[in-house]
Structure formats: C-alpha cells, structure tokens
C-alpha atoms as a PDB file:
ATOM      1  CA  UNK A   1     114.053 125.749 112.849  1.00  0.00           C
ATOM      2  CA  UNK A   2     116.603 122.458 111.860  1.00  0.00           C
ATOM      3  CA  UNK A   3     119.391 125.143 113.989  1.00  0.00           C
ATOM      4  CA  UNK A   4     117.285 125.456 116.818  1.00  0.00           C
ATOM      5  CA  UNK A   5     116.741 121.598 116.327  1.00  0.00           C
ATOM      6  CA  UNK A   6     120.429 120.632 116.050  1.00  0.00           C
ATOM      7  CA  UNK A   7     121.364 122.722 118.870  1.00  0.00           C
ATOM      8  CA  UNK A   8     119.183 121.422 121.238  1.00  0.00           C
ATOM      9  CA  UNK A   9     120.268 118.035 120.153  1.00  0.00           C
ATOM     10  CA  UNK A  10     124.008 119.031 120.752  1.00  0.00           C
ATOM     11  CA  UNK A  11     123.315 120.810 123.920  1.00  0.00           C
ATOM     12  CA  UNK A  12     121.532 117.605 124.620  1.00  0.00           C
ATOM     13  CA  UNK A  13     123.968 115.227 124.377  1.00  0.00           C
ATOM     14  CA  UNK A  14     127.124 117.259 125.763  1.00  0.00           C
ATOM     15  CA  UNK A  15     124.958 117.182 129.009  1.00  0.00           C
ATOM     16  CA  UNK A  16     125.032 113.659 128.933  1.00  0.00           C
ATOM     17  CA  UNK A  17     127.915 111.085 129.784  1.00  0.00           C
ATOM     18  CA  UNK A  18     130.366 109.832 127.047  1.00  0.00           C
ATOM     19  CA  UNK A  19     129.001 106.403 126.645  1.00  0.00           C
ATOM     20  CA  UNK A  20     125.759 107.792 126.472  1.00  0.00           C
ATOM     21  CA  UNK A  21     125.811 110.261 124.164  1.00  0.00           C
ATOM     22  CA  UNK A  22     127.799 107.676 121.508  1.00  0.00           C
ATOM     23  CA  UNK A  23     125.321 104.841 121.844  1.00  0.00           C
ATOM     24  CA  UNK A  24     122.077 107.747 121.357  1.00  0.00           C
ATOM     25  CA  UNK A  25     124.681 108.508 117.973  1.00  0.00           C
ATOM     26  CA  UNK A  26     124.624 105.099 116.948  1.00  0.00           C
ATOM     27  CA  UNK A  27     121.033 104.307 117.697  1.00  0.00           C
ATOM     28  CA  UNK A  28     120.193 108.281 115.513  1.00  0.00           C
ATOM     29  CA  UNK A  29     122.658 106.400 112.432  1.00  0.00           C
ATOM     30  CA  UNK A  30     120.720 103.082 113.156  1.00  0.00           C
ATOM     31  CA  UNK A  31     117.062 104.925 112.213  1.00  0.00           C
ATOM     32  CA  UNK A  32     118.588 107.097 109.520  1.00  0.00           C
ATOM     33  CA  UNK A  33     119.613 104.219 107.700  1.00  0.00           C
ATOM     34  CA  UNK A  34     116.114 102.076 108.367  1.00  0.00           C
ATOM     35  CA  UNK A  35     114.385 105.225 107.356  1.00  0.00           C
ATOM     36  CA  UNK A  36     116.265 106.245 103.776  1.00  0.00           C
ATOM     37  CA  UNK A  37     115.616 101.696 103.265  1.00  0.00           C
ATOM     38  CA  UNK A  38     111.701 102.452 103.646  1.00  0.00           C
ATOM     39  CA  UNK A  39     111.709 105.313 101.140  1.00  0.00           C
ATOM     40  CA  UNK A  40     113.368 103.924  99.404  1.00  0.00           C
ATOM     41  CA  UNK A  41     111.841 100.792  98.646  1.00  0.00           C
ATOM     42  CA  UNK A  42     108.200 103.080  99.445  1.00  0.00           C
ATOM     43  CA  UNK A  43     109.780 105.102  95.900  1.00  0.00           C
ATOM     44  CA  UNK A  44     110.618 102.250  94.018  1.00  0.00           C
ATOM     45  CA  UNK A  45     107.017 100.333  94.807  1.00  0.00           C
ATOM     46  CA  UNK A  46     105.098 103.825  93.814  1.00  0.00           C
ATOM     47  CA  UNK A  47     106.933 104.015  90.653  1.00  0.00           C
ATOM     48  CA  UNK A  48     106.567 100.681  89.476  1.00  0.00           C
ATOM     49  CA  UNK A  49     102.739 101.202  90.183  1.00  0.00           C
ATOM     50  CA  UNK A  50     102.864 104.551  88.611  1.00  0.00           C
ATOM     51  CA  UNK A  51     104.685 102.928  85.510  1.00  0.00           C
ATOM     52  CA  UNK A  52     101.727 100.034  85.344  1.00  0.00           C
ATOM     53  CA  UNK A  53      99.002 102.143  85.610  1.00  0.00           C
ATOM     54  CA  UNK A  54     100.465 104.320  82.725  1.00  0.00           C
ATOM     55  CA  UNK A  55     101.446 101.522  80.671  1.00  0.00           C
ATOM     56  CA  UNK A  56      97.656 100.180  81.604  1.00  0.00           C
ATOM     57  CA  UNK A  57      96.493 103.187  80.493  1.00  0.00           C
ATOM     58  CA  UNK A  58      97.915 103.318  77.209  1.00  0.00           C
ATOM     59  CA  UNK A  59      96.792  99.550  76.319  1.00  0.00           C
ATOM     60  CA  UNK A  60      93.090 100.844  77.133  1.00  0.00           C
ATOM     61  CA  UNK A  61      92.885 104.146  75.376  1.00  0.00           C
ATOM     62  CA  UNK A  62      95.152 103.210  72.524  1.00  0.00           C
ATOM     63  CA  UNK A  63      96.705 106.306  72.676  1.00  0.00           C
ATOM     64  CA  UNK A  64      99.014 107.908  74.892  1.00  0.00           C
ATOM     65  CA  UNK A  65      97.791 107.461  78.374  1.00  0.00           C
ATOM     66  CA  UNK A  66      96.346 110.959  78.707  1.00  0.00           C
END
C-alpha cells in the first residue's frame, strides 16, 4: 500500500515541472513538521491528564489507583 502510495507520488511529481515539483516538496516538509508539533503536544496534553487522573485516583481510593 505506502509503495503503491510513494510511487504514485514520484510518478506524480516527475510529470510535473522543476519548480513545481520542489515547492509541492517543501509545502509535503511544511505539513510533516506541523503534523509531528500537534502530536506531539496532543501526547504530552493526554499524558499529563492521564498522570492527574491517576494521581487523582490514588488521593481518592487511598490505595493504588486501581
């Protein structure tokens, strides 16, 4: 699936000009990079919640959390 993927992608862009194929590279870099930000700051959110609610969880029971 990701081979068919990347070689339609590279088949893709060789059909295209120069210019155009590096500035579709640079925008692809551009939303990698804005999408590994999201996670993670989306990871680091979900396990400081995570961490509360089992540190919450422990002051209630009185035990371990479980």
């Amino acid at each position: 699936m990701l081979r068919t993927c990347s070689r339609h992608l590279v088949r893709f862009l060789k059909a295209e000009d120069g210019p155009t194929a590096v500035e579709y590279a640079v925008m692809l870099a551009l939303i990698i990079v804005v999408c590994i930000g999201a996670i993670t700051t989306l990871g680091n959110n979900a396990n400081t919640t995570f961490s509360n609610v089992a540190l919450n969880g422990t002051l209630v029971t009185g035990g371990t959390g479980s």
